[in-house]
N, C-alpha and C. Protein backbone atom coordinates (compact mmCIF):
# COMPACT_ATOMS: atom_id res chain seq x y z
N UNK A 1 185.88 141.16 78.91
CA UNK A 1 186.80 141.93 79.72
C UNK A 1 188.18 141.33 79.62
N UNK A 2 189.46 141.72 79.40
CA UNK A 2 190.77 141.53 78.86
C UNK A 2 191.37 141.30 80.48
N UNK A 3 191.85 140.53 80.64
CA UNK A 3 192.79 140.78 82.05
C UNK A 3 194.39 141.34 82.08
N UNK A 4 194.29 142.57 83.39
CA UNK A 4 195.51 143.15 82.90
C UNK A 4 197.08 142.58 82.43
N UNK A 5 197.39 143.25 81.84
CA UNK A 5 198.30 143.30 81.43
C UNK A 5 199.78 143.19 82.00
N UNK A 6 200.22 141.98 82.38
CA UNK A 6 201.73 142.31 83.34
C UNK A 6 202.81 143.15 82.98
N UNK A 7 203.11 144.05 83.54
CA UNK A 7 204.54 144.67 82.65
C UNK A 7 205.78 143.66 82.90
N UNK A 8 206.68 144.07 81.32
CA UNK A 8 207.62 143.51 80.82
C UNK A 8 208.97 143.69 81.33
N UNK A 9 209.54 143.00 81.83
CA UNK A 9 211.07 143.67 82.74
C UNK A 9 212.12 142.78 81.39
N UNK A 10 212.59 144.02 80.99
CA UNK A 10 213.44 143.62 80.21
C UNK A 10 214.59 143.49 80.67
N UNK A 11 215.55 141.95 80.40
CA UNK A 11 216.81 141.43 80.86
C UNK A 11 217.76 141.77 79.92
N UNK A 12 218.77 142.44 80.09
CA UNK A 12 219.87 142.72 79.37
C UNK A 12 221.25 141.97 79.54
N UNK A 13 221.54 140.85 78.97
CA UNK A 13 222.38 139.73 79.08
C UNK A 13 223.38 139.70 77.32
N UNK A 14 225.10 138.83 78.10
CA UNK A 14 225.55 138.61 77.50
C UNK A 14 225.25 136.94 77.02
N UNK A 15 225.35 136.24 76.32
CA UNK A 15 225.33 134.51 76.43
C UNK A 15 226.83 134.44 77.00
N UNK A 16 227.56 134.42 76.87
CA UNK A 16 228.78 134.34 77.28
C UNK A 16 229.53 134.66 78.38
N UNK A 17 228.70 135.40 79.20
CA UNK A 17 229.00 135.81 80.13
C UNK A 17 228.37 135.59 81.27
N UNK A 18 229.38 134.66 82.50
CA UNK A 18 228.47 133.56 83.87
C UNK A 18 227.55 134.67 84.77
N UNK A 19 227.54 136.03 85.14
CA UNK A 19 226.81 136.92 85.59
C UNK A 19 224.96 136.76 85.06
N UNK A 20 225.36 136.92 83.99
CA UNK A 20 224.72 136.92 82.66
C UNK A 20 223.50 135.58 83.10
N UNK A 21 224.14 134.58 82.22
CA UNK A 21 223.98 133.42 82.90
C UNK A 21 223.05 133.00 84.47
N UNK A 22 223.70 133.46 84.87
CA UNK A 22 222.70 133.30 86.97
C UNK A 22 221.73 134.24 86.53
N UNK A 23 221.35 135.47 85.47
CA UNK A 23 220.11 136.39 85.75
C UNK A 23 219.13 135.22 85.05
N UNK A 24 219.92 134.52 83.81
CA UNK A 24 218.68 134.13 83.09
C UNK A 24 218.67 132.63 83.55
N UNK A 25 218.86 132.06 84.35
CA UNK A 25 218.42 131.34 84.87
C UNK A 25 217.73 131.22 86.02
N UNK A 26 218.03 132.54 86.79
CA UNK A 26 216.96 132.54 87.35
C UNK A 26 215.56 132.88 87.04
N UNK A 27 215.73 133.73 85.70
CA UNK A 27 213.98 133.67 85.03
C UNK A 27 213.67 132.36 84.84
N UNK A 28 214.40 131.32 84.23
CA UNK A 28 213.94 130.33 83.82
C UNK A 28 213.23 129.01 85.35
N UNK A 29 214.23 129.58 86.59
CA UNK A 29 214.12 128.14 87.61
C UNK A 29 212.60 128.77 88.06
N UNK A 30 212.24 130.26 88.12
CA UNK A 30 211.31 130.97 88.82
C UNK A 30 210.16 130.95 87.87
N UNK A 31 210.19 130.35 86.39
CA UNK A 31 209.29 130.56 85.72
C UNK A 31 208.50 132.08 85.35
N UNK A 32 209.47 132.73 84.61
CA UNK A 32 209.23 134.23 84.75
C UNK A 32 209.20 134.55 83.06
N UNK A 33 209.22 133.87 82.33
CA UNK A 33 209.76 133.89 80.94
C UNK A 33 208.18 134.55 80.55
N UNK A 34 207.03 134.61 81.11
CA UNK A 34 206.13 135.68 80.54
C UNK A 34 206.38 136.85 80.96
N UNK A 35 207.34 137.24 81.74
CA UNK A 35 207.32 138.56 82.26
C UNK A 35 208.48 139.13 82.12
N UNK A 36 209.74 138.71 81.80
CA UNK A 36 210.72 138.82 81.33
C UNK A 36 211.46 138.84 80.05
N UNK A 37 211.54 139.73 79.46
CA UNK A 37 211.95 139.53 77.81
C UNK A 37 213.75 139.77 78.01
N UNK A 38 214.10 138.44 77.15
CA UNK A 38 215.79 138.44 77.22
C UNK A 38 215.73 139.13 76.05
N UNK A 39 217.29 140.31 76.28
CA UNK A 39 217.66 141.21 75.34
C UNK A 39 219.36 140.99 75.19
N UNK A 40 219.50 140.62 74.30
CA UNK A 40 221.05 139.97 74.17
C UNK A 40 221.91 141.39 73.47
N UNK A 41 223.02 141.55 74.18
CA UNK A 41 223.42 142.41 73.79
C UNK A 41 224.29 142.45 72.97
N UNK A 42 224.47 141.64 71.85
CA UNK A 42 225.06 141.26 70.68
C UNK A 42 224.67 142.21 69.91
N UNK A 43 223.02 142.74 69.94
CA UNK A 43 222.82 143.50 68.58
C UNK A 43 222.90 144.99 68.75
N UNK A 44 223.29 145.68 68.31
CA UNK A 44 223.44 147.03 68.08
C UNK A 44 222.50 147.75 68.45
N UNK A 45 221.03 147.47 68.35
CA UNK A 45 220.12 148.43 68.79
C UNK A 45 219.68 147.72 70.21
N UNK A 46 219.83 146.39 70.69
CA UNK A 46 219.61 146.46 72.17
C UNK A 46 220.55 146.93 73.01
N UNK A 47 222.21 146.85 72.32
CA UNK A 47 223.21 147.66 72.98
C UNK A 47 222.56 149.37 73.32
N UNK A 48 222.43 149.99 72.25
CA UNK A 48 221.59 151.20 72.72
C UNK A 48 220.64 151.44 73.10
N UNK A 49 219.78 150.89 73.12
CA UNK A 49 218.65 150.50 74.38
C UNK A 49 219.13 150.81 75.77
N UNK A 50 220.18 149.57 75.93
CA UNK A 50 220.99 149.69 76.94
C UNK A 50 221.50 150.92 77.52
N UNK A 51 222.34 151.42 76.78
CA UNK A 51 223.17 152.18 77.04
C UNK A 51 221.95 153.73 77.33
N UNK A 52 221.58 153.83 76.28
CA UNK A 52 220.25 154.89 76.64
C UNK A 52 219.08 154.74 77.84
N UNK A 53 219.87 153.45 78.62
CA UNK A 53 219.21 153.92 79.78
C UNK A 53 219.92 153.67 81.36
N UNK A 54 221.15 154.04 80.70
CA UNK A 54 222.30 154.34 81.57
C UNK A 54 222.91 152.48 81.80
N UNK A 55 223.09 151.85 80.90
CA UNK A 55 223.71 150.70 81.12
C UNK A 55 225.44 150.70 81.10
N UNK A 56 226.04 150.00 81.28
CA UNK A 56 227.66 150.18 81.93
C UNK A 56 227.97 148.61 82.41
N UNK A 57 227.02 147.63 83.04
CA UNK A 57 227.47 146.45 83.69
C UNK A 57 226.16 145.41 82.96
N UNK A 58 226.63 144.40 83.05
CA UNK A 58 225.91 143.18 82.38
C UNK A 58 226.03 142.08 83.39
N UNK A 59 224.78 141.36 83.72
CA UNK A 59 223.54 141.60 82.97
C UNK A 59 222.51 142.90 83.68
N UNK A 60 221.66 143.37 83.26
CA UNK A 60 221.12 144.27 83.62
C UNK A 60 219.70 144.10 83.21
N UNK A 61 218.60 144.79 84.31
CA UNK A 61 217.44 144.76 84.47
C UNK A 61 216.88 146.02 84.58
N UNK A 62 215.60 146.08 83.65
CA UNK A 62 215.57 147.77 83.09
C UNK A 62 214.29 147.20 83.65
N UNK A 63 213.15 147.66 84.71
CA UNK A 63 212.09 147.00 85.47
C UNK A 63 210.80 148.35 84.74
N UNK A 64 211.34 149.58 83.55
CA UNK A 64 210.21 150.61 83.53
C UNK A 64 210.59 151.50 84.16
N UNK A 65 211.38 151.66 85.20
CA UNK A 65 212.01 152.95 85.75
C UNK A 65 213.29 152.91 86.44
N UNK A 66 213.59 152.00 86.60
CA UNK A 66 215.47 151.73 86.68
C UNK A 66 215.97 150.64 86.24
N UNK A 67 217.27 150.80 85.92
CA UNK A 67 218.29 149.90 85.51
C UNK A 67 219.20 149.25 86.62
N UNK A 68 218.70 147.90 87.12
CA UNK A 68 219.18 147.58 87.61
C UNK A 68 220.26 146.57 87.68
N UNK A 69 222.01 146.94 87.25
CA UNK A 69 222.71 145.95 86.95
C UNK A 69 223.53 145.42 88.14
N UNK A 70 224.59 144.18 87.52
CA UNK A 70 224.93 143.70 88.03
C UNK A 70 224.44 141.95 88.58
N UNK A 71 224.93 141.16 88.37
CA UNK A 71 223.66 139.66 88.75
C UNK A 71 222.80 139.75 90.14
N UNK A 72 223.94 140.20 90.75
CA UNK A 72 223.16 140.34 92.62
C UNK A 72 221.88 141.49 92.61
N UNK A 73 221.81 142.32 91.84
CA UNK A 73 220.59 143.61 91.64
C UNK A 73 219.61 143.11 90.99
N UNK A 74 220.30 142.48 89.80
CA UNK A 74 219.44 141.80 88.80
C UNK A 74 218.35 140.39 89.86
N UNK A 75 219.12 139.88 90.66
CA UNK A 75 218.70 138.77 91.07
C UNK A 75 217.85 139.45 92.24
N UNK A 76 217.76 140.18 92.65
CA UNK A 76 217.30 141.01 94.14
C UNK A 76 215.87 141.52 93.10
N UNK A 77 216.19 141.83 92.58
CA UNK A 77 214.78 142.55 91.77
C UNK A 77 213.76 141.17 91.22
N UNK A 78 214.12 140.51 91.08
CA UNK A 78 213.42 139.08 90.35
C UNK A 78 212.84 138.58 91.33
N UNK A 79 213.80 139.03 92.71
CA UNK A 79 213.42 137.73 93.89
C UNK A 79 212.03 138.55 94.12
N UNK A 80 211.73 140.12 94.29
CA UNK A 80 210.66 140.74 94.45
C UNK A 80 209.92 140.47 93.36
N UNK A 81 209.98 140.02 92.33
CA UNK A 81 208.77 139.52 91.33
C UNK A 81 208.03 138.89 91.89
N UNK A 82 209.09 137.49 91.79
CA UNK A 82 208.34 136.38 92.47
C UNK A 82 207.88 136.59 93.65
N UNK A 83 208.18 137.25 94.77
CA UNK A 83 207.75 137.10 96.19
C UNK A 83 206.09 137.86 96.19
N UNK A 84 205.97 139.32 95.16
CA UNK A 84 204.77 139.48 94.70
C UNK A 84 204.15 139.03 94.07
N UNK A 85 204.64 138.17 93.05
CA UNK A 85 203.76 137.03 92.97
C UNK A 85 203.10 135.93 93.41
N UNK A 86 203.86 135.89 94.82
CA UNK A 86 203.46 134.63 95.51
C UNK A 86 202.04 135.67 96.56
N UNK A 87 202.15 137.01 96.43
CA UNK A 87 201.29 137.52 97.82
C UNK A 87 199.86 137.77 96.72
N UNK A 88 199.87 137.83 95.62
CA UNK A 88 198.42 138.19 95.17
C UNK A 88 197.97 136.58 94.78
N UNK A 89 198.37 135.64 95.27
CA UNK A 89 197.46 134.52 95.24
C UNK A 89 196.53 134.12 96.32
């Protein structure tokens, strides 16, 4: 029997940019890096990724059914990762 599958919240980040920066560190202090895939928006097809799903502000968090940008949205949505993660233990 396979155990399910977590879905993937993809992070949409600049490196260069301190917004940016506070999202992906907070994957990293929260230990979220299995559930979080960084998408750097350097390359051309994660830019349209982006943008095809209504992106405009960086960094941004695409959770499967919204885009949530900005660091404070980005960080508000993570904090509910973890906090459901802490209730199914």
């Amino acid at each position: 029997m396979n155990a399910p599958v977590s879905p993937v919240l993809e992070l949409f980040h600049r490196i260069a940019d301190p917004p940016s920066a506070t999202a992906r560190r907070f994957v990293t202090d929260h230990a979220l890096e299995d559930r979080v895939r960084f998408r750097n928006l350097t390359y051309a097809e994660v830019e349209a990724d982006w943008r095809e799903r209504g992106g405009h502000t960086s960094p941004a968090l695409w959770d499967g059914t919204r885009l949530h940008q900005g660091a404070e949205a980005v960080v508000a949505r993570l904090l509910a990762v973890v906090n459901l993660g802490r209730d199914d233990s």
